[in-house]
C-alpha atoms as a PDB file:
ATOM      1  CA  UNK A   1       0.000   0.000   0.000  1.00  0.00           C
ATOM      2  CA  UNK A   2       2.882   2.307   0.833  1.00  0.00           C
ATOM      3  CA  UNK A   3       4.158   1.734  -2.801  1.00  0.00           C
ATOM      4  CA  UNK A   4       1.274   1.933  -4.803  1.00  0.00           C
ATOM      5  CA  UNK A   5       1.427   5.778  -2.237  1.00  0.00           C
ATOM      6  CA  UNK A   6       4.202   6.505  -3.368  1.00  0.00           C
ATOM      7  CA  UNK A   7       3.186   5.716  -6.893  1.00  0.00           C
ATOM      8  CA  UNK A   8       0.733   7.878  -7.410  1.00  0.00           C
ATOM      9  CA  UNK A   9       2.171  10.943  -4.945  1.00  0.00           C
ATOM     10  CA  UNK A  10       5.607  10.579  -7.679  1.00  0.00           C
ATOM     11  CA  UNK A  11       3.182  10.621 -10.594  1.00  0.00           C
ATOM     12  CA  UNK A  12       1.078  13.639  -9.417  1.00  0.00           C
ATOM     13  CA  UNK A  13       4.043  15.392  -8.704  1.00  0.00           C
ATOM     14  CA  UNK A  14       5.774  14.693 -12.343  1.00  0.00           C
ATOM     15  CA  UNK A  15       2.320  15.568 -13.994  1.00  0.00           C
ATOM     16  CA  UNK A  16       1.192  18.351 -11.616  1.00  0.00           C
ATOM     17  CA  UNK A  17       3.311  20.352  -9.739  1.00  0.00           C
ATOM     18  CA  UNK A  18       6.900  19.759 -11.890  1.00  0.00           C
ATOM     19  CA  UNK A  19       5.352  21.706 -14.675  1.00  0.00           C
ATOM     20  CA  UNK A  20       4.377  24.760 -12.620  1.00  0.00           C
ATOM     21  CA  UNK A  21       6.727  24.405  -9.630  1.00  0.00           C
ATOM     22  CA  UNK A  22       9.871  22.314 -10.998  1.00  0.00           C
ATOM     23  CA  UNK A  23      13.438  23.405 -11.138  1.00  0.00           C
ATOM     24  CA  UNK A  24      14.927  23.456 -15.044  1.00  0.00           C
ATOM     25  CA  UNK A  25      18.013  20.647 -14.442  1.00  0.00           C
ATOM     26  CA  UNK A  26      18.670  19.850 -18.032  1.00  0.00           C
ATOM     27  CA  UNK A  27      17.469  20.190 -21.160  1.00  0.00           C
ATOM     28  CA  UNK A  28      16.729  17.042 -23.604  1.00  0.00           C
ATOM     29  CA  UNK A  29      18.238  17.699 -27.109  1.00  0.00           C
ATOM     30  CA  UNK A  30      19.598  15.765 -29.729  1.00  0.00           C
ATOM     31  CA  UNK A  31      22.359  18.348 -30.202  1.00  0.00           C
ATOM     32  CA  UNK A  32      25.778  18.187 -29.217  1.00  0.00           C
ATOM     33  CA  UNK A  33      25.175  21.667 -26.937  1.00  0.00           C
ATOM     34  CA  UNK A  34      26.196  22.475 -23.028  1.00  0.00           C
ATOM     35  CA  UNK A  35      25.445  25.547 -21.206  1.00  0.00           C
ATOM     36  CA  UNK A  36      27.921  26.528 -18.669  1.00  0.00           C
ATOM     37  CA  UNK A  37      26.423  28.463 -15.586  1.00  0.00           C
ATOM     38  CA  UNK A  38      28.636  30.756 -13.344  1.00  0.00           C
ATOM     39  CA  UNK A  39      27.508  31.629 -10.079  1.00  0.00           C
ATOM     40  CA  UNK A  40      28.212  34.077  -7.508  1.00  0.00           C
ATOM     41  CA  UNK A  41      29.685  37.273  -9.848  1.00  0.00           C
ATOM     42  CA  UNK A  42      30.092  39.267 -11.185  1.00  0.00           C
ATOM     43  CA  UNK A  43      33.620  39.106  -9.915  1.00  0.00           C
ATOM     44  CA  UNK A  44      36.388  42.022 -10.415  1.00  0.00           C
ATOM     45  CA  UNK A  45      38.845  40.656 -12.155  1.00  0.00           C
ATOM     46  CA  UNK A  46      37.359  37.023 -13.136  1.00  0.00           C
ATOM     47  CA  UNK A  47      34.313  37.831 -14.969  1.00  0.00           C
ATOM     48  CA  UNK A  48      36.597  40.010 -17.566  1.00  0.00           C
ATOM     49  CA  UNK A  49      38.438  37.439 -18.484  1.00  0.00           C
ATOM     50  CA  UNK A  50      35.814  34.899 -18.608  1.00  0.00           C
ATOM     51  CA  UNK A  51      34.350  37.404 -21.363  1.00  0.00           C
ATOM     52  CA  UNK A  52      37.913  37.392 -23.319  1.00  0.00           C
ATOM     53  CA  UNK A  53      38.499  33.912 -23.166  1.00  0.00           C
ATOM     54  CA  UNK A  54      34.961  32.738 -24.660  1.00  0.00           C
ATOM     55  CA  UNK A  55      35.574  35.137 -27.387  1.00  0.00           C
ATOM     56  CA  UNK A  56      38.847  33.029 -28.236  1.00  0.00           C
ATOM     57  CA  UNK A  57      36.640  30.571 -28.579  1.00  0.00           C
ATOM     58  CA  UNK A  58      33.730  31.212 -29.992  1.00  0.00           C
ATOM     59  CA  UNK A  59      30.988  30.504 -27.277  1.00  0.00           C
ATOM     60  CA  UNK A  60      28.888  32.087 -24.516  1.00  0.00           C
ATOM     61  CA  UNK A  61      28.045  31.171 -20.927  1.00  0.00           C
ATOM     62  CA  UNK A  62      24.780  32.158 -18.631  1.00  0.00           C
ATOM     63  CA  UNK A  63      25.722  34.334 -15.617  1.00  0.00           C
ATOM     64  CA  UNK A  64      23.879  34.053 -12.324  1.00  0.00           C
ATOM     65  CA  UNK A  65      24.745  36.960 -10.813  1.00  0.00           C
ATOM     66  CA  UNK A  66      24.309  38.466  -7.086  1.00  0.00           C
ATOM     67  CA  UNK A  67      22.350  41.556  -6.812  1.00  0.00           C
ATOM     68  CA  UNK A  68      24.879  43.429  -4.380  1.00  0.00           C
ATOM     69  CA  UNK A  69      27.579  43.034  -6.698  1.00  0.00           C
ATOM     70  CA  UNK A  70      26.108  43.628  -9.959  1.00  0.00           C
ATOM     71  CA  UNK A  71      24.832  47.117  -8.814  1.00  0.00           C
ATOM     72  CA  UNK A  72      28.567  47.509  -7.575  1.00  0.00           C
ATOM     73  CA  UNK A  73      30.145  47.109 -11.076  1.00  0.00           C
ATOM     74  CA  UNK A  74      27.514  47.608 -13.982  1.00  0.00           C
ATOM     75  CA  UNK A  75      30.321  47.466 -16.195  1.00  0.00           C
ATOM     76  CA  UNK A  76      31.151  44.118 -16.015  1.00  0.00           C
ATOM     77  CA  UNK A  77      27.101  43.462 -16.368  1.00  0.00           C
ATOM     78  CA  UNK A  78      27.382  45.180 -19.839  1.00  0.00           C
ATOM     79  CA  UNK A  79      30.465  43.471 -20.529  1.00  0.00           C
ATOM     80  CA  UNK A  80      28.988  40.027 -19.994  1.00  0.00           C
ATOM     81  CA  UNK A  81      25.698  40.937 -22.215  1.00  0.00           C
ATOM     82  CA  UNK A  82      27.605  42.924 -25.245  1.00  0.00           C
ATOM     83  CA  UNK A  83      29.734  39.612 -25.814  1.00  0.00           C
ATOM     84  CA  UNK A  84      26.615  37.733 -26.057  1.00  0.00           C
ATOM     85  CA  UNK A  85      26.081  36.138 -22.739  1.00  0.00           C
ATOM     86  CA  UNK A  86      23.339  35.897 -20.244  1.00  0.00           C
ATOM     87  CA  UNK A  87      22.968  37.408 -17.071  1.00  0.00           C
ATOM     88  CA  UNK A  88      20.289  35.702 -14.528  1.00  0.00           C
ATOM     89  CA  UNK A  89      18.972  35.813 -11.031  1.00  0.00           C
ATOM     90  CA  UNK A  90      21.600  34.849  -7.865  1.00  0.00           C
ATOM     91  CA  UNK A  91      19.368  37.143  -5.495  1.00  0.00           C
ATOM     92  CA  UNK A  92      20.751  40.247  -3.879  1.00  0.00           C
ATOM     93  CA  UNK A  93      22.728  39.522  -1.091  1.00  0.00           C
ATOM     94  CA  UNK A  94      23.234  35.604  -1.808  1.00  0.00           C
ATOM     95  CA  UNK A  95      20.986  34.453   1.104  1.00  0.00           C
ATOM     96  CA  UNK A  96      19.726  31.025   1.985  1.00  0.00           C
ATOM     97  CA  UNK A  97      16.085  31.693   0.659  1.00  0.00           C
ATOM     98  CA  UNK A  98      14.871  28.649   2.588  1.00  0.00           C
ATOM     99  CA  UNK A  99      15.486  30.423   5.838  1.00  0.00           C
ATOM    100  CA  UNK A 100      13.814  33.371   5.013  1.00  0.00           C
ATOM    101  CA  UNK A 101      10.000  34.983   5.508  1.00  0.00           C
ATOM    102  CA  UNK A 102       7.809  35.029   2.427  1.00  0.00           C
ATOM    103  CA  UNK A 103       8.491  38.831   2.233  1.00  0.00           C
ATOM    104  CA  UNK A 104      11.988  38.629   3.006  1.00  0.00           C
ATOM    105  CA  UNK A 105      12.263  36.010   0.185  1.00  0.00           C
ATOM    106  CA  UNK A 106      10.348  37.807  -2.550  1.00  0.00           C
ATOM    107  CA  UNK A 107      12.110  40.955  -1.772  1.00  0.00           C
ATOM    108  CA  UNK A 108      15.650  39.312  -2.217  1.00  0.00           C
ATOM    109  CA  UNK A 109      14.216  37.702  -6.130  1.00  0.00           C
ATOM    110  CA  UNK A 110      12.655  41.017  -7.046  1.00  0.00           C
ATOM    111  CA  UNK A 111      15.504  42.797  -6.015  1.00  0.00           C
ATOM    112  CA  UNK A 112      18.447  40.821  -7.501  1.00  0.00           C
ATOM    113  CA  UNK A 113      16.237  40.847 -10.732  1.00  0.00           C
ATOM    114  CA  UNK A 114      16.278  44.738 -10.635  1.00  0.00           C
ATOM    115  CA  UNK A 115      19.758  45.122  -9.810  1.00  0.00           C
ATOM    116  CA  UNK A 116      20.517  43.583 -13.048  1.00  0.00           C
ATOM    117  CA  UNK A 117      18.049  46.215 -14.798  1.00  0.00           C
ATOM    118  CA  UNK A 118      16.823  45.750 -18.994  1.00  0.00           C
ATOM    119  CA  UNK A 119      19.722  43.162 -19.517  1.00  0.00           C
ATOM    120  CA  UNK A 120      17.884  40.312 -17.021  1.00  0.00           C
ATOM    121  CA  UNK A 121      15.734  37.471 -17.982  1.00  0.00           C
ATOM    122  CA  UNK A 122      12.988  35.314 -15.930  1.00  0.00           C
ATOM    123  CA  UNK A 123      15.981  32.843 -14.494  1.00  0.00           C
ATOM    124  CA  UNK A 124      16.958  32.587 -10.892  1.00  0.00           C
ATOM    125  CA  UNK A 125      19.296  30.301  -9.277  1.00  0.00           C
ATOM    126  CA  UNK A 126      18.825  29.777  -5.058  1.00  0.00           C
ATOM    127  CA  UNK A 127      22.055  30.652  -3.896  1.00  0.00           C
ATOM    128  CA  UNK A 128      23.762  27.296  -1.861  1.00  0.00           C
ATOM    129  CA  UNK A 129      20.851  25.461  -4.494  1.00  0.00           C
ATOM    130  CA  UNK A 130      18.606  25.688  -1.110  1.00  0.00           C
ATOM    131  CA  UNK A 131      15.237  25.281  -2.274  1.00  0.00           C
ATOM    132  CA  UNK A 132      12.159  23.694  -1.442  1.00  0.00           C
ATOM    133  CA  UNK A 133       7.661  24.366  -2.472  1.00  0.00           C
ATOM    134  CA  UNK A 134       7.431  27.801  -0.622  1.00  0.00           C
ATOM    135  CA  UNK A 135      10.475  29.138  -2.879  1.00  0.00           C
ATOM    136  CA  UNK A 136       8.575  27.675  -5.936  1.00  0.00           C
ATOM    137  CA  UNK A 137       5.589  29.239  -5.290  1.00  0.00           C
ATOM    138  CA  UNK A 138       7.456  32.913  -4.694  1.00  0.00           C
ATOM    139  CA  UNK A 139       9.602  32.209  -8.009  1.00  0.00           C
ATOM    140  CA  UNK A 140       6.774  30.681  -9.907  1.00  0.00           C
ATOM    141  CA  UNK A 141       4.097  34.007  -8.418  1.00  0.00           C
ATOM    142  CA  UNK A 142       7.097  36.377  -9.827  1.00  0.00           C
ATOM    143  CA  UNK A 143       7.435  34.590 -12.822  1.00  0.00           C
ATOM    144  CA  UNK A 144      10.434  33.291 -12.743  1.00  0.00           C
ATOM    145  CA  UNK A 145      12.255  30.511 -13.615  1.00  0.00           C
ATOM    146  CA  UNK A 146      14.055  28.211 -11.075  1.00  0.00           C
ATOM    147  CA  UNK A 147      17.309  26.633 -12.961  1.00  0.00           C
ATOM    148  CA  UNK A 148      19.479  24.474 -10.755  1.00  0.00           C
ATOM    149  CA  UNK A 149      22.086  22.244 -12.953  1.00  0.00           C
ATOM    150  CA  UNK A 150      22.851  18.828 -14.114  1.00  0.00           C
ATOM    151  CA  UNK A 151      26.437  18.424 -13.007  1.00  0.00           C
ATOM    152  CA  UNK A 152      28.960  20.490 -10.930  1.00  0.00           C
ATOM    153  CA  UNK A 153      33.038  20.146 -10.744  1.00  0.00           C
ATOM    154  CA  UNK A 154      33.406  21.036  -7.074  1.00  0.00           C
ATOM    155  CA  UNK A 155      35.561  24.279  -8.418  1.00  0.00           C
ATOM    156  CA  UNK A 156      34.456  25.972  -4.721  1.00  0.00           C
ATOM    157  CA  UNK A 157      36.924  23.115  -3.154  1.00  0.00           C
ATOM    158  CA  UNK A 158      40.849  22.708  -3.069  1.00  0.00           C
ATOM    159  CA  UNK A 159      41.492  20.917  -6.288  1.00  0.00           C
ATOM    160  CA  UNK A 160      44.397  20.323  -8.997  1.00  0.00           C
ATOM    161  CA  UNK A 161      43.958  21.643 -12.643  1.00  0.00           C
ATOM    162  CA  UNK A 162      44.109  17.667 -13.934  1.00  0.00           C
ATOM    163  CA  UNK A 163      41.234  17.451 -11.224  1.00  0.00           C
ATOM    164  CA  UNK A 164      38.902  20.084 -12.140  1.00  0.00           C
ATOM    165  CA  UNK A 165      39.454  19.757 -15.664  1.00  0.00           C
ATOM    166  CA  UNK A 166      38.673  15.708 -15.893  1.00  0.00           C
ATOM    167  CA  UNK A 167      35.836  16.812 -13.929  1.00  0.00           C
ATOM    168  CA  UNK A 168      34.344  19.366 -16.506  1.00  0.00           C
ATOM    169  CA  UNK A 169      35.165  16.725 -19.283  1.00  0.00           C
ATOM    170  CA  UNK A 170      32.839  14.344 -17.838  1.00  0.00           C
ATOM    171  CA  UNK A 171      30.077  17.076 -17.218  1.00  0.00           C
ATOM    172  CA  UNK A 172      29.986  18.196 -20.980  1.00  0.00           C
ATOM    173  CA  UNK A 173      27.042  15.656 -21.953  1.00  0.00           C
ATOM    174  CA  UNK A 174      24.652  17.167 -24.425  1.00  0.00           C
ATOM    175  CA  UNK A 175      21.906  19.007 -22.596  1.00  0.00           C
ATOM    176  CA  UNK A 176      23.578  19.279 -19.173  1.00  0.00           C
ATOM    177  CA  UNK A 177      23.369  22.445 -17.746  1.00  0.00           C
ATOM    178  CA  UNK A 178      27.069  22.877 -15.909  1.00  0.00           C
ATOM    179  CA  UNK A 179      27.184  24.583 -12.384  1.00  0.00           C
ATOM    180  CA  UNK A 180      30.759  26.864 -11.953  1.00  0.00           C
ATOM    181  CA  UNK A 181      31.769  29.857 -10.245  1.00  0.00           C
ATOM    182  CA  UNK A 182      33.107  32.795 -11.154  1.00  0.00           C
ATOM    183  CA  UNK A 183      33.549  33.794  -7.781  1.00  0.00           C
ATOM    184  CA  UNK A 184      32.735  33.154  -4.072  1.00  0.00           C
ATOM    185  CA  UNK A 185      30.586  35.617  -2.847  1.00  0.00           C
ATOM    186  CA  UNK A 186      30.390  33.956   0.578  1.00  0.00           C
ATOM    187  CA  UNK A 187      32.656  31.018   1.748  1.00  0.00           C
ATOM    188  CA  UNK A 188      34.005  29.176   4.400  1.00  0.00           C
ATOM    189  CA  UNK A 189      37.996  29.417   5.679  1.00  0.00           C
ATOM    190  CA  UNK A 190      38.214  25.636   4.423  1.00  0.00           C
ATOM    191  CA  UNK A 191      36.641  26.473   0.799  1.00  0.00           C
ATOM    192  CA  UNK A 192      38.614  29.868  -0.418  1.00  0.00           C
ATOM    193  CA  UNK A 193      39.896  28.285  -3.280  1.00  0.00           C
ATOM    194  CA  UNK A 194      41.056  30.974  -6.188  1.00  0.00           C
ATOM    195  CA  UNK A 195      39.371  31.302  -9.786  1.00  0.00           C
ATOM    196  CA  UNK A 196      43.331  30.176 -11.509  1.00  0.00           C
ATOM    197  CA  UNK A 197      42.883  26.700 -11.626  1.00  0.00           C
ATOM    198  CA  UNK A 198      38.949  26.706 -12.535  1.00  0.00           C
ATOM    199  CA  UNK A 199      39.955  29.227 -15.059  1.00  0.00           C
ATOM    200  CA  UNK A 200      42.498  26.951 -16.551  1.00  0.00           C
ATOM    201  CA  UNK A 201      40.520  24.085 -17.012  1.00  0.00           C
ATOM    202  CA  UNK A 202      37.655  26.087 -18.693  1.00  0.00           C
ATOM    203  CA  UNK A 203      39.965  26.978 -21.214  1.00  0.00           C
ATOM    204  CA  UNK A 204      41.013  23.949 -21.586  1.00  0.00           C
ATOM    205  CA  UNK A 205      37.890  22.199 -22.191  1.00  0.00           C
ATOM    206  CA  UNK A 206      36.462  24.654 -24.640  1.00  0.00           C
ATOM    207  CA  UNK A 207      39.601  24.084 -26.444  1.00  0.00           C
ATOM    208  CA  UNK A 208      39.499  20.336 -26.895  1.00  0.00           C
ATOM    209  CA  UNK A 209      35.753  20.754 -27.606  1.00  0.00           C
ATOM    210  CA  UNK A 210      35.790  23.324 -30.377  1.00  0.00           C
ATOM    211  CA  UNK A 211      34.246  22.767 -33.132  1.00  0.00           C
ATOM    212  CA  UNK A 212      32.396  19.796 -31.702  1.00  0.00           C
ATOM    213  CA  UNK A 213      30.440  20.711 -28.689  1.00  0.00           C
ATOM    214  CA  UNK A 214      28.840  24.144 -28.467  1.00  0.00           C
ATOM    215  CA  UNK A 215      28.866  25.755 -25.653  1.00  0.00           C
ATOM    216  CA  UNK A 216      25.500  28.595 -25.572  1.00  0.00           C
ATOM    217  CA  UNK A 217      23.398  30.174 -22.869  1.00  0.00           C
ATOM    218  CA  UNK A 218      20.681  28.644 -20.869  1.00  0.00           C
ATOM    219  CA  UNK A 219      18.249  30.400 -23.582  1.00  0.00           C
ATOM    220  CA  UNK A 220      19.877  28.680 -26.455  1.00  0.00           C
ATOM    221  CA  UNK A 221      19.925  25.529 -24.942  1.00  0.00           C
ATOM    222  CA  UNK A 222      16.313  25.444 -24.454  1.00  0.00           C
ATOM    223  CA  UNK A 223      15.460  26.386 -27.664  1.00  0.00           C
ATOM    224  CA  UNK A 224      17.066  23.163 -28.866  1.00  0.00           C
ATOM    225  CA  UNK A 225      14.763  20.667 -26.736  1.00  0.00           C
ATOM    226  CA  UNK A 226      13.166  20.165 -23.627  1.00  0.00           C
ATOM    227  CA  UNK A 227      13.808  20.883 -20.746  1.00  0.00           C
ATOM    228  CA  UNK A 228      13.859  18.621 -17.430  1.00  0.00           C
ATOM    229  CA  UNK A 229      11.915  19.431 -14.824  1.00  0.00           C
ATOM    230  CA  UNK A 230      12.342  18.633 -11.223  1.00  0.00           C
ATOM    231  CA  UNK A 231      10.652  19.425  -7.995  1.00  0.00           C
ATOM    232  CA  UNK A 232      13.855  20.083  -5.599  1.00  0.00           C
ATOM    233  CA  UNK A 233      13.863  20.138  -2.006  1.00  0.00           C
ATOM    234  CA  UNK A 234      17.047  20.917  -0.395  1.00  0.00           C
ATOM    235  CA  UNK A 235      17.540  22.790   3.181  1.00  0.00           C
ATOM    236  CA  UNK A 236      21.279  22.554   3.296  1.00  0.00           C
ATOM    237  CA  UNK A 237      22.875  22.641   7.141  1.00  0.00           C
ATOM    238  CA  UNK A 238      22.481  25.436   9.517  1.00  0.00           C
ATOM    239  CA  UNK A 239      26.242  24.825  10.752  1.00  0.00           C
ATOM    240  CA  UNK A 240      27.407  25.447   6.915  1.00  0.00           C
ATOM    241  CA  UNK A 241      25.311  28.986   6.798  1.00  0.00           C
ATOM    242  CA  UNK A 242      26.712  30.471  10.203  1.00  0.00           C
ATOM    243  CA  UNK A 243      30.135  29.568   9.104  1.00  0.00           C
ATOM    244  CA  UNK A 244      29.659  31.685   5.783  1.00  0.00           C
ATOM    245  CA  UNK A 245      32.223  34.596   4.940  1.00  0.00           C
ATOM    246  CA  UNK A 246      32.161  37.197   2.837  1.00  0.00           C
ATOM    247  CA  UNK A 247      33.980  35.366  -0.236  1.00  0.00           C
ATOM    248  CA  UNK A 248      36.572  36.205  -3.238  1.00  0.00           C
ATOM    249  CA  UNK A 249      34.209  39.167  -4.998  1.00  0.00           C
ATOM    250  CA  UNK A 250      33.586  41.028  -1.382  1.00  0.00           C
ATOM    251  CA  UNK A 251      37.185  40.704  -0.496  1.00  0.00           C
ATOM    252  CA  UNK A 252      38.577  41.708  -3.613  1.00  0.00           C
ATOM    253  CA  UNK A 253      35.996  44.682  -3.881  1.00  0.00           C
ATOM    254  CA  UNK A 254      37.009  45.817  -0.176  1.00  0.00           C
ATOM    255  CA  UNK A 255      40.693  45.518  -1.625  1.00  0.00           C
ATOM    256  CA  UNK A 256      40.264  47.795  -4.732  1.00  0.00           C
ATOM    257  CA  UNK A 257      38.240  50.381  -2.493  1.00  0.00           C
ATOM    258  CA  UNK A 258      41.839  50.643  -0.124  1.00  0.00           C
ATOM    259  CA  UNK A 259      43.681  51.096  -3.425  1.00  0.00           C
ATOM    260  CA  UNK A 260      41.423  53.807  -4.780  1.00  0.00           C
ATOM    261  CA  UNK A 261      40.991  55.591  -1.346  1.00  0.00           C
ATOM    262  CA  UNK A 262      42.738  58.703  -1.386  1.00  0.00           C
END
């Protein structure tokens, strides 16, 4: 009896709520296309070069970017969107939306939309991928689009280049949607890994795969197929939240304001 429960409660969720409620995780396509996602930017030095090294090679990325941040540098916003790439929803202050009020919640979407003005779409990424229903609801009642991602390469942990690279090898799988960061806008002392050897192994990725994968935004990749749907609940640990730190874009910011300080 449990399992015929569960039956049904798995089908009415697939055929009900996925469709209004679900988080985009991949996209099914017959073509040999990947979009790579970076998170947490737009980042002061990182997000520049990011921009320069897809030109070399001929493909775009979709940018999730954090509110706070974005309002900071607006230039590296209208960097990211002149070359062609995306810029989506990371919230504001890159909060753990499950932990927060309805209002608190809606006013940390509708302001990290804003903060990325005309150039913004309808996505929105939870920062930490903390999620559960009530954030549906808000995203789906602001009409917006959850997107969480297929695979990940761990790039926010100590890690080799051979490591990180292998890694994003085995993530480019037509339709995948590839979680990486840019930056850290919060982190932990154990996770405050630089963008070097992340940066290297994107490079070397889209080199090997020129020609034969491409590599387009979230929008493009839809338009190719369909996309996956998934109702995603995930809370994360209060111990990981209280030991967040401001991370690599925050400390790097605070660092250029010394410079510039007369």
């Amino acid at each position: 009896m449990r399992r015929l429960t569960r039956s049904i409660r798995s089908r009415f969720d697939n055929l009900v709520l996925a469709p209004r409620f679900g988080a985009i995780t991949s996209v099914r396509t017959s073509l040999p296309m990947v979009a790579l996602t970076f998170d947490d930017g737009p980042h002061p030095t990182v997000t520049q070069r990011l921009v320069d090294m897809f030109a070399r090679h001929g493909a775009q990325a979709t940018h999730f970017l954090v509110g706070a941040a974005a309002e900071a540098r607006p230039d590296l916003v209208h960097a990211l969107t002149d070359a062609g790439h995306e810029v989506a929803n990371h919230t504001y202050s890159h909060t753990s939306l499950v932990r927060l009020s309805q209002e608190e919640r809606r006013t940390e979407l509708v302001k990290g939309r804003e903060a990325l003005g005309p150039r913004s779409n309808a996505f929105v990424r939870p920062p930490y991928g903390h999620y559960d229903m009530e954030c549906a609801r808000d995203v789906h009642a602001l009409g917006m689009r959850c997107v969480m991602w297929t695979r990940h390469i761990s790039d926010w942990e100590p890690a080799s280049v051979e490591v990180l690279t292998e890694r994003l090898r085995k993530a480019v799988i037509p339709g995948n949607i590839v979680l990486l960061h840019e930056a850290l806008y919060t982190a932990t002392a154990e996770n405050r890994q630089d963008r070097e050897r992340m940066l290297e192994a994107v490079d070397t990725v889209l080199g090997e795969l020129a020609g034969r994968v491409r590599f387009g935004t979230l929008t493009e990749l839809l338009k190719s197929g369909r996309p996956v749907l998934r109702l995603i609940t995930r809370f994360g640990e209060d111990e990981f939240i209280e030991a967040q730190r401001p991370g690599s874009v925050q400390e790097e910011g605070r660092a250029q304001d010394d410079i510039l300080a007369p």
